[in-house]
N, C-alpha and C. Protein backbone atom coordinates (compact mmCIF):
# COMPACT_ATOMS: atom_id res chain seq x y z
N UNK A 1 0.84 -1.18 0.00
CA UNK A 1 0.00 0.00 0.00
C UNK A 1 0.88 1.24 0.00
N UNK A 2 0.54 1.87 -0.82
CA UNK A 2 1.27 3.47 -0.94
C UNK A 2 0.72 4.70 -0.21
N UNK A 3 1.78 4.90 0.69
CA UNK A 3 1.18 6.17 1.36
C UNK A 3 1.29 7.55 0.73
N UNK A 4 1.84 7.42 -0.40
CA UNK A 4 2.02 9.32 -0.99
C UNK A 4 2.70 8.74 -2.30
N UNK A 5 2.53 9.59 -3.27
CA UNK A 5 2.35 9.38 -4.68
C UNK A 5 3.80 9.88 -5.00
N UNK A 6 4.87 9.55 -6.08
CA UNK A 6 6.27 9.99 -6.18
C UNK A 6 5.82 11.49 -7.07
N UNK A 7 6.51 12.75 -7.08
CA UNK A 7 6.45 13.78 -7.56
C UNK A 7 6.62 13.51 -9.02
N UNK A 8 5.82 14.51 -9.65
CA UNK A 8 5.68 14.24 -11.23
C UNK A 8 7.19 14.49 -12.30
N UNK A 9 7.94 15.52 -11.41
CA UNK A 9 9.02 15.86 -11.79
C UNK A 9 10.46 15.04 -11.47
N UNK A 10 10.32 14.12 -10.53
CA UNK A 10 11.47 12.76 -10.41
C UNK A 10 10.71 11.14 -10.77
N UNK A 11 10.80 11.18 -11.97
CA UNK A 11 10.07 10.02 -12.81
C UNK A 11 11.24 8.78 -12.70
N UNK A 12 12.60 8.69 -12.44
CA UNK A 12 13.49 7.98 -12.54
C UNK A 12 14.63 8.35 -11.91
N UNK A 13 15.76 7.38 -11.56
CA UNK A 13 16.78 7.80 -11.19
C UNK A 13 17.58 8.14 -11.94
N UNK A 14 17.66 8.36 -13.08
CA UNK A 14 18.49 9.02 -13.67
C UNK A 14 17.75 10.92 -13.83
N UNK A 15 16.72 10.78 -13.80
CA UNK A 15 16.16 11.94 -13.44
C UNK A 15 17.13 12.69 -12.52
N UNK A 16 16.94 12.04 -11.13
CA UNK A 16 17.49 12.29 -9.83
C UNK A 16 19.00 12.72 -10.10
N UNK A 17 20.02 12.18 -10.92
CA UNK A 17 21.23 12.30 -11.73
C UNK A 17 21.47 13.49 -12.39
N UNK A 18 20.30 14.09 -13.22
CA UNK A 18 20.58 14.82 -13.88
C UNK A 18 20.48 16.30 -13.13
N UNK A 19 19.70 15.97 -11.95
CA UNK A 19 19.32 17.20 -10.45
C UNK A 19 20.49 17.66 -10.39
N UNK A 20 21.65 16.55 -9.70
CA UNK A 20 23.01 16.33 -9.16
C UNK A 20 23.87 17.38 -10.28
N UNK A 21 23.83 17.37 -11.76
CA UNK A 21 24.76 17.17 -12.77
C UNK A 21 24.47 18.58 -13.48
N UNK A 22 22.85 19.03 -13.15
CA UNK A 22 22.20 20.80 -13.22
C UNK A 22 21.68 20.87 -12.23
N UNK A 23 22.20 21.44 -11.08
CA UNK A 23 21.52 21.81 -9.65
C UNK A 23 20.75 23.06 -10.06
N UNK A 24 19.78 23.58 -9.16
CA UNK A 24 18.92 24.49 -9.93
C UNK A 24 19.62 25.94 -9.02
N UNK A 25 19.29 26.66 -9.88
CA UNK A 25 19.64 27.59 -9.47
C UNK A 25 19.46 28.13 -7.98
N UNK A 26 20.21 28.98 -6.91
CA UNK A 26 20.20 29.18 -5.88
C UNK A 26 19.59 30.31 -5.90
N UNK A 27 18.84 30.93 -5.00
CA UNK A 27 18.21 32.36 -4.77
C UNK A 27 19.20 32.90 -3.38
N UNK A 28 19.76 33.62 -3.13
CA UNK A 28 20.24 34.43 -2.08
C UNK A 28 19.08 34.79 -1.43
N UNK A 29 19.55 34.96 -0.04
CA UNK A 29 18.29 35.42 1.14
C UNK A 29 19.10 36.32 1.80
N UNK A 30 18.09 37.23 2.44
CA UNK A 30 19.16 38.57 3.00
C UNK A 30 20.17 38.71 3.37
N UNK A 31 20.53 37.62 4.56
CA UNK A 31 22.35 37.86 4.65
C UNK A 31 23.27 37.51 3.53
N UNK A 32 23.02 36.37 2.71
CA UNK A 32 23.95 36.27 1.70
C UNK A 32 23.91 37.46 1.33
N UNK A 33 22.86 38.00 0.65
CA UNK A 33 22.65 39.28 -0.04
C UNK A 33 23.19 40.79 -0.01
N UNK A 34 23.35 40.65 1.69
CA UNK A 34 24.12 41.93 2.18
C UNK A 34 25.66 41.49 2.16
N UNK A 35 25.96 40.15 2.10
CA UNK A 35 27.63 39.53 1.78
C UNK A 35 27.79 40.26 0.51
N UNK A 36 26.98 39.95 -0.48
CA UNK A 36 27.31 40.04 -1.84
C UNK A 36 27.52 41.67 -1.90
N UNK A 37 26.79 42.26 -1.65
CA UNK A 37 26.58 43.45 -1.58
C UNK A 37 27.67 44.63 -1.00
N UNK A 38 28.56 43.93 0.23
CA UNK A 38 29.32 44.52 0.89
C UNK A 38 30.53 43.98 0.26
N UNK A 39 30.84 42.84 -0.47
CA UNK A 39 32.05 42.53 -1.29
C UNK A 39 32.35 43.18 -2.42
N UNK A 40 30.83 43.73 -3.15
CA UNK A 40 31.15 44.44 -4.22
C UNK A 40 31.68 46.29 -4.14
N UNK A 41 30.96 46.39 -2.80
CA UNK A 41 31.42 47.77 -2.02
C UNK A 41 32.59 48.10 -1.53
N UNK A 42 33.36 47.01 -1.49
CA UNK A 42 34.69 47.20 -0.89
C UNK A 42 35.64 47.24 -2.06
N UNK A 43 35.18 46.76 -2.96
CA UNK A 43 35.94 46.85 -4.33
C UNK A 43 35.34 48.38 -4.82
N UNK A 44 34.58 48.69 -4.90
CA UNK A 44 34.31 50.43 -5.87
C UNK A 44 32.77 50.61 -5.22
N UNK A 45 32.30 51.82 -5.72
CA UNK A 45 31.34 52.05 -5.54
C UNK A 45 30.63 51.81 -6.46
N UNK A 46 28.86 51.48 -6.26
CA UNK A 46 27.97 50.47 -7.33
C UNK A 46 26.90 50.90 -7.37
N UNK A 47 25.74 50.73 -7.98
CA UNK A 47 24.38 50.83 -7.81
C UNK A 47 23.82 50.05 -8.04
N UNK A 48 22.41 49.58 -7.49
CA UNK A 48 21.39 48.35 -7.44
C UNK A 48 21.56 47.37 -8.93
N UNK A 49 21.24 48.20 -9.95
CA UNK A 49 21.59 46.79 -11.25
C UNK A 49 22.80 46.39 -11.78
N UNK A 50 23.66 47.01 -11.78
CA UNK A 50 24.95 46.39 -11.50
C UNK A 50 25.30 45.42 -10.81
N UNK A 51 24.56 45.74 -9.54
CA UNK A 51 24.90 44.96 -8.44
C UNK A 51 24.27 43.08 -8.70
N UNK A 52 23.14 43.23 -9.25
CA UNK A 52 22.68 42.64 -9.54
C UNK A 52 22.71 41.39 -11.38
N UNK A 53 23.65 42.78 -11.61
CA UNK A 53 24.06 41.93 -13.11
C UNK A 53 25.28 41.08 -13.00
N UNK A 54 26.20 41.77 -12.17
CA UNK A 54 28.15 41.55 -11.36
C UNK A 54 27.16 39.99 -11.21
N UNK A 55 26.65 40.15 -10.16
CA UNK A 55 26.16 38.52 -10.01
C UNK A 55 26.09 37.40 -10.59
N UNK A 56 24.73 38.18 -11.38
CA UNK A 56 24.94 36.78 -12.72
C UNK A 56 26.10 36.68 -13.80
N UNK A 57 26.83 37.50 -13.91
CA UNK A 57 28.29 37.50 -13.95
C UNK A 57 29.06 36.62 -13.78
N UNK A 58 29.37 37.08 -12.14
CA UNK A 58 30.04 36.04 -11.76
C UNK A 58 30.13 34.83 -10.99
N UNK A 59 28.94 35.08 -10.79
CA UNK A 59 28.09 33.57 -10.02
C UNK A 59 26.82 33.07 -10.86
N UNK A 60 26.87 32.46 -11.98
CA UNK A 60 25.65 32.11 -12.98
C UNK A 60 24.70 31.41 -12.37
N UNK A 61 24.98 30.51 -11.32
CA UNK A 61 24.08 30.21 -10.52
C UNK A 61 23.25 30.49 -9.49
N UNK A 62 23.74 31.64 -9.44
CA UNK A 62 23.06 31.99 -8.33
C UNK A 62 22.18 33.17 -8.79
N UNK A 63 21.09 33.57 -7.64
CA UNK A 63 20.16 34.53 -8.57
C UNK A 63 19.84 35.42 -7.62
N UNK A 64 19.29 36.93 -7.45
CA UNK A 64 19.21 37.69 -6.48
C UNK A 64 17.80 38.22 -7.07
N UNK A 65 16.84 38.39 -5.95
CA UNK A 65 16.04 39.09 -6.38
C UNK A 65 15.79 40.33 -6.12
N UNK A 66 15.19 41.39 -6.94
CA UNK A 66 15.17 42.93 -6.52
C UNK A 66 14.71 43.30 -5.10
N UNK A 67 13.61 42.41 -4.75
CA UNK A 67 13.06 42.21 -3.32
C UNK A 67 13.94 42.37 -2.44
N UNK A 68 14.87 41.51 -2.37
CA UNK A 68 15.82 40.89 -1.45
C UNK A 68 17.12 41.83 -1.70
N UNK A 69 17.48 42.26 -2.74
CA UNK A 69 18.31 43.21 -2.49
C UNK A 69 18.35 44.63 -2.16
N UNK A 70 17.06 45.02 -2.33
CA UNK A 70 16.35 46.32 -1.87
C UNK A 70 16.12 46.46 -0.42
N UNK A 71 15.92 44.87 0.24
CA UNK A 71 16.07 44.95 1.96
C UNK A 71 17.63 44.87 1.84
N UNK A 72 18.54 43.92 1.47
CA UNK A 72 19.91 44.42 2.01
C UNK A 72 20.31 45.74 1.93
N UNK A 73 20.21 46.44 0.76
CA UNK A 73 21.02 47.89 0.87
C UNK A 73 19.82 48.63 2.32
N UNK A 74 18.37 48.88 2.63
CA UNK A 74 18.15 48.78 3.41
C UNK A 74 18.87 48.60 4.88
N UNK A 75 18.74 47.50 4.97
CA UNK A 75 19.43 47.00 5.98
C UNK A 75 20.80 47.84 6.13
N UNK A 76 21.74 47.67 5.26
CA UNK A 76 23.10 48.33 5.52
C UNK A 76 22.75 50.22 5.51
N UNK A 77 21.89 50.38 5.14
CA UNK A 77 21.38 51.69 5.14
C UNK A 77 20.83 52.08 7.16
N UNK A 78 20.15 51.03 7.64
CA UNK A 78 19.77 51.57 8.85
C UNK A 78 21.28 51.17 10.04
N UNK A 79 22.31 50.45 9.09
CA UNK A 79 22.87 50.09 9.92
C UNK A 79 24.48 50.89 9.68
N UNK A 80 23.58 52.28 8.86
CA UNK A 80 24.94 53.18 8.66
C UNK A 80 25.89 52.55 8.03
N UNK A 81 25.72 51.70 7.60
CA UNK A 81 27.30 51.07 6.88
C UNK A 81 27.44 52.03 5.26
N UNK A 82 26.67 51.82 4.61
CA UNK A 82 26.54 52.72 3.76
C UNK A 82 25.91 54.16 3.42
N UNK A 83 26.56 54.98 2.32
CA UNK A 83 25.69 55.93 2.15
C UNK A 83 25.76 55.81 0.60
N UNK A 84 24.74 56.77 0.04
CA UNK A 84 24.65 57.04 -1.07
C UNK A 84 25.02 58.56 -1.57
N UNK A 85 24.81 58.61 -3.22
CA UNK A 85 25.06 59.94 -3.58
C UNK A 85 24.42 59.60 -4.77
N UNK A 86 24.39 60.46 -5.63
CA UNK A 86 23.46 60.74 -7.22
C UNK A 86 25.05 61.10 -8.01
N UNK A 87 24.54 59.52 -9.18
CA UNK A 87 25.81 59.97 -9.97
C UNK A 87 25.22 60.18 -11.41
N UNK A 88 25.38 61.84 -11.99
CA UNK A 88 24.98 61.94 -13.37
C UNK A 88 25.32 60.81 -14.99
N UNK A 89 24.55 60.51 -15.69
CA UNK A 89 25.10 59.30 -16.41
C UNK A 89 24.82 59.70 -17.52
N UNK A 90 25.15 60.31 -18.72
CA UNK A 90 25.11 60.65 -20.13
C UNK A 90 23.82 60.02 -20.68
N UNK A 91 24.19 58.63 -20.55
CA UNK A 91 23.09 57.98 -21.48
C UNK A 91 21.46 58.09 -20.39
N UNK A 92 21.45 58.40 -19.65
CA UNK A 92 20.49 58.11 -18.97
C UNK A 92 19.89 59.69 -18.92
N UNK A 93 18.10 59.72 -18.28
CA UNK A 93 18.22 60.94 -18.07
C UNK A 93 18.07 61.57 -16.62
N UNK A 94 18.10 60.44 -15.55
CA UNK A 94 18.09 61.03 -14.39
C UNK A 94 19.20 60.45 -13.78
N UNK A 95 20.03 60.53 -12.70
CA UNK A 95 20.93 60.38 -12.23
C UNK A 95 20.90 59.15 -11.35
N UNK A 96 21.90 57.81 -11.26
CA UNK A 96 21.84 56.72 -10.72
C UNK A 96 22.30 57.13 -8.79
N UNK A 97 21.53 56.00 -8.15
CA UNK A 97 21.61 56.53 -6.65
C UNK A 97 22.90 55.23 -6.67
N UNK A 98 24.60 55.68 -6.44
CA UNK A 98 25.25 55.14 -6.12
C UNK A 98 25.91 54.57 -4.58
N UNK A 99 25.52 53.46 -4.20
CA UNK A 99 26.09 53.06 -2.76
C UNK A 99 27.63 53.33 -2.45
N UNK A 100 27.95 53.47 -1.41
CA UNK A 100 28.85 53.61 -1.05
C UNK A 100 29.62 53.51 0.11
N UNK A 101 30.54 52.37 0.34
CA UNK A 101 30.46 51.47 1.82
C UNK A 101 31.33 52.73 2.69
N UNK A 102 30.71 52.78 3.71
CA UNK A 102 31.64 53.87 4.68
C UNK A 102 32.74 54.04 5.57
N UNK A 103 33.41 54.41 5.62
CA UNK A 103 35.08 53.62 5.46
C UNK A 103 35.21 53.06 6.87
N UNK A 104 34.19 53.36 7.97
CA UNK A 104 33.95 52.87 9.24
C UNK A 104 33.86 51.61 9.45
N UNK A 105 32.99 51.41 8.65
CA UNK A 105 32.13 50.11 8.11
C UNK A 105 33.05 48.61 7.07
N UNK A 106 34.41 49.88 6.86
CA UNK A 106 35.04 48.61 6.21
C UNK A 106 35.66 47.37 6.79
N UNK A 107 35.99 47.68 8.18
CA UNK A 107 36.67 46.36 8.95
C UNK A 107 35.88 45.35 9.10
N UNK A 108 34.25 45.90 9.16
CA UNK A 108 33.12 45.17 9.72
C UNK A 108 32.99 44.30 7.94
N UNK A 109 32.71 44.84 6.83
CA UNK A 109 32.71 43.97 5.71
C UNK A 109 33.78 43.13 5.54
N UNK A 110 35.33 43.33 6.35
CA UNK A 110 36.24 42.61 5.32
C UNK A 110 36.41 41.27 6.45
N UNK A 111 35.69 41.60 7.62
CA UNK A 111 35.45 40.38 8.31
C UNK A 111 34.16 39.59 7.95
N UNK A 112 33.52 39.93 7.47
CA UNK A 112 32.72 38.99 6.76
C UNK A 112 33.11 38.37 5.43
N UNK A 113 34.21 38.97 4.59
CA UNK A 113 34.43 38.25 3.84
C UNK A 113 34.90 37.01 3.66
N UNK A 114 35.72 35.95 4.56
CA UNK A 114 36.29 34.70 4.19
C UNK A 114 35.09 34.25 4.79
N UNK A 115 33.81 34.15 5.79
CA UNK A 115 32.57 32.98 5.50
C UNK A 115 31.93 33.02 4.36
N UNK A 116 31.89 34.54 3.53
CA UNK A 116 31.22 34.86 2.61
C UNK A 116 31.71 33.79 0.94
N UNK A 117 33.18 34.01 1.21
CA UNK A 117 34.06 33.40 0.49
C UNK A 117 34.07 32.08 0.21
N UNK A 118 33.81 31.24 1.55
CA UNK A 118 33.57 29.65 2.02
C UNK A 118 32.45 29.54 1.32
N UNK A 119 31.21 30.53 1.71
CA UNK A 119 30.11 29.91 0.92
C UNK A 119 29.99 29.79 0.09
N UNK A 120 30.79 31.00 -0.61
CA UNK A 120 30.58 30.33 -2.14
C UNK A 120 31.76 29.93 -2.75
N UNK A 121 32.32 29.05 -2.37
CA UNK A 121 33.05 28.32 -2.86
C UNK A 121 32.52 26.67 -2.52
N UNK A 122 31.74 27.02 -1.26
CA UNK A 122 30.83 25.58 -1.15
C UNK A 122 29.82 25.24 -2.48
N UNK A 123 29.29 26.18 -2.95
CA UNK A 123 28.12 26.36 -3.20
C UNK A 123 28.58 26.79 -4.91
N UNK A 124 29.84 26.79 -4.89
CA UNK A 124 29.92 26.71 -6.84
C UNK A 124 30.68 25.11 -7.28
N UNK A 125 30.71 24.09 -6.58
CA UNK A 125 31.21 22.98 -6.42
C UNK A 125 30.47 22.36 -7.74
N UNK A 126 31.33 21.48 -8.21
CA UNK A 126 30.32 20.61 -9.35
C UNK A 126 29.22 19.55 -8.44
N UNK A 127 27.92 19.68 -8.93
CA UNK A 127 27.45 18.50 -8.61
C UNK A 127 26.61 19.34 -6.68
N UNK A 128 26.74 21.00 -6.40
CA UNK A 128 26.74 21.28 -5.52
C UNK A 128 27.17 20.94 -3.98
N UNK A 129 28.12 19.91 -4.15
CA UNK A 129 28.80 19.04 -3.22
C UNK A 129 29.48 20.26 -2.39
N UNK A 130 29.13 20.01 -0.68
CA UNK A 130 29.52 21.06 0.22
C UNK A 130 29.65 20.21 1.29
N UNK A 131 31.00 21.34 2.26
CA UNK A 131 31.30 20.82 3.05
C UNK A 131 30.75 20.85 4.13
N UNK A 132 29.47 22.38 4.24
CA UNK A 132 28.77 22.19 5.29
C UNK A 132 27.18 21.74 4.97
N UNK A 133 26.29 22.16 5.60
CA UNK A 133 25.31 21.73 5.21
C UNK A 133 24.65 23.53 5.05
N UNK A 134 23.53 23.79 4.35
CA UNK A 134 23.34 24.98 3.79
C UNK A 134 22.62 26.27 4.91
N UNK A 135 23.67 27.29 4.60
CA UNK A 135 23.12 28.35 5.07
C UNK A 135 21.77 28.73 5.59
N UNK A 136 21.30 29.25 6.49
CA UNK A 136 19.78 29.75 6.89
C UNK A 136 19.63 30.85 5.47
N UNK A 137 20.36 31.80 5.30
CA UNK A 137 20.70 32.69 4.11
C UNK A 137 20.33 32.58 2.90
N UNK A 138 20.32 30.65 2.80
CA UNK A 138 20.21 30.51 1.10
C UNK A 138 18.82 29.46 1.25
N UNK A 139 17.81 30.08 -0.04
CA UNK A 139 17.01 29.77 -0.01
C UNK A 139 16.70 29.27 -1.53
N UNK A 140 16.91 27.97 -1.73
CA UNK A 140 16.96 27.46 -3.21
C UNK A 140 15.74 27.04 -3.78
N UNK A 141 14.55 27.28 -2.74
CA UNK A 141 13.33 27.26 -3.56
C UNK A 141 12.51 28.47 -3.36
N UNK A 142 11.79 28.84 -4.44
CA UNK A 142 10.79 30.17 -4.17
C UNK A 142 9.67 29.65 -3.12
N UNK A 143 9.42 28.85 -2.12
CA UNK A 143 8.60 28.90 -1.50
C UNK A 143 9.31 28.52 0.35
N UNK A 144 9.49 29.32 0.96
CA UNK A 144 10.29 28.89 1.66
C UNK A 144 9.32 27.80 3.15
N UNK A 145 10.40 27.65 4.02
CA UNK A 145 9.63 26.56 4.69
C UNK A 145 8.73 27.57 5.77
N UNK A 146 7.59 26.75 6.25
CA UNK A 146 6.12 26.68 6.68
C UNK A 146 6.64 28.09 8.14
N UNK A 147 6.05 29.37 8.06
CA UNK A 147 6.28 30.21 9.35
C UNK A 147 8.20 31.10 9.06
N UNK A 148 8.34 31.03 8.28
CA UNK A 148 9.79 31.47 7.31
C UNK A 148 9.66 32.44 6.35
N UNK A 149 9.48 33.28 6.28
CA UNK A 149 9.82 34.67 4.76
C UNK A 149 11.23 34.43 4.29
N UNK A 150 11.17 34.15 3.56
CA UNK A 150 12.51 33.89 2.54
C UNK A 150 13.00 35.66 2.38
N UNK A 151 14.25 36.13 2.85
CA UNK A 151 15.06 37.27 2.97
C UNK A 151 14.32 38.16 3.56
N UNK A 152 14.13 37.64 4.84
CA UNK A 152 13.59 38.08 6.34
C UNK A 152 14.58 38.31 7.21
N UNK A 153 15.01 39.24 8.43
CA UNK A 153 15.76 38.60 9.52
C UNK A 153 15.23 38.40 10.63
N UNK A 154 16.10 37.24 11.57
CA UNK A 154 14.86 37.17 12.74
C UNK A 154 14.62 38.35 13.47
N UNK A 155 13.75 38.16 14.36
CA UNK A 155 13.20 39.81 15.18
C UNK A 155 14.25 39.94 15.66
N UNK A 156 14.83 41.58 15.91
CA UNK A 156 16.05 41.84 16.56
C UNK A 156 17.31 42.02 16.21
N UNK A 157 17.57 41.68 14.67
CA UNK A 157 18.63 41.77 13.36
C UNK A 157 18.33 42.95 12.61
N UNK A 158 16.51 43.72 12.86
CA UNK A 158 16.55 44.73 12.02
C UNK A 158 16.64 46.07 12.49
């Protein structure tokens, strides 16, 4: 007797193989997000789609959403780490709001960088093979688990 029906989308084990061989893409959740965000800040100053293109750039797997990166700069916004300014742009006709990490704020990013580093170096592995088991941060399905907002922080982080 069968208690629950197999999902329509793992029909075989080689199915299951091919999961392993194209892992699906990862979504970042707020802290990754403010990692990513504060690594690209310490290198130059950036603005939101950049920030967001650098990504798929240089992490093809991984994916950020505008949501989620609009609470990180947020976030680093109430937490003074950054400021902004208006940078005029030829081709454009209103001026881009450029971030800009605050030089206070830099000891605090460049110590986050080697977990930031670990993770993704866990997490660009062939076959997604890692040494730990996955971040609260990373949220690889759009529906996250039951009482959870996917790029939330708990009460008291904001």
């Amino acid at each position: 007797m069968r208690t629950s029906s197999p999902s329509q989308a793992c029909k075989s084990l080689e199915a299951i193989h091919h999961f392993f061989d194209q892992p699906p893409l990862l979504h970042l959740g707020l802290e990754l997000a403010v990692c990513w965000v504060l690594d690209r800040l310490l290198e130059a100053d950036s603005y939101p789609t950049a920030l967001m293109q650098q990504l798929g750039q240089a992490h093809p797997q991984l994916r950020l959403s505008e949501t989620v990166l609009h609470q990180a700069i947020t976030f680093l916004d109430h937490q003074e780490a950054i400021s902004s300014y208006a940078q005029r742009c030829p081709s454009r006709g209103r001026p881009r709001r450029m971030l800009h990490l605050r030089e206070e704020h830099r000891s605090g990013a460049l110590a986050l960088m080697p977990p930031w580093r670990l993770w993704l170096e866990d997490n660009e592995r062939p076959a997604n093979v890692s040494r730990h088991a996955p971040s609260p941060g990373l949220h690889p399905a759009a529906h996250p688990a039951v009482g959870h907002r996917a790029g939330v922080l708990p009460a008291g982080c904001q």
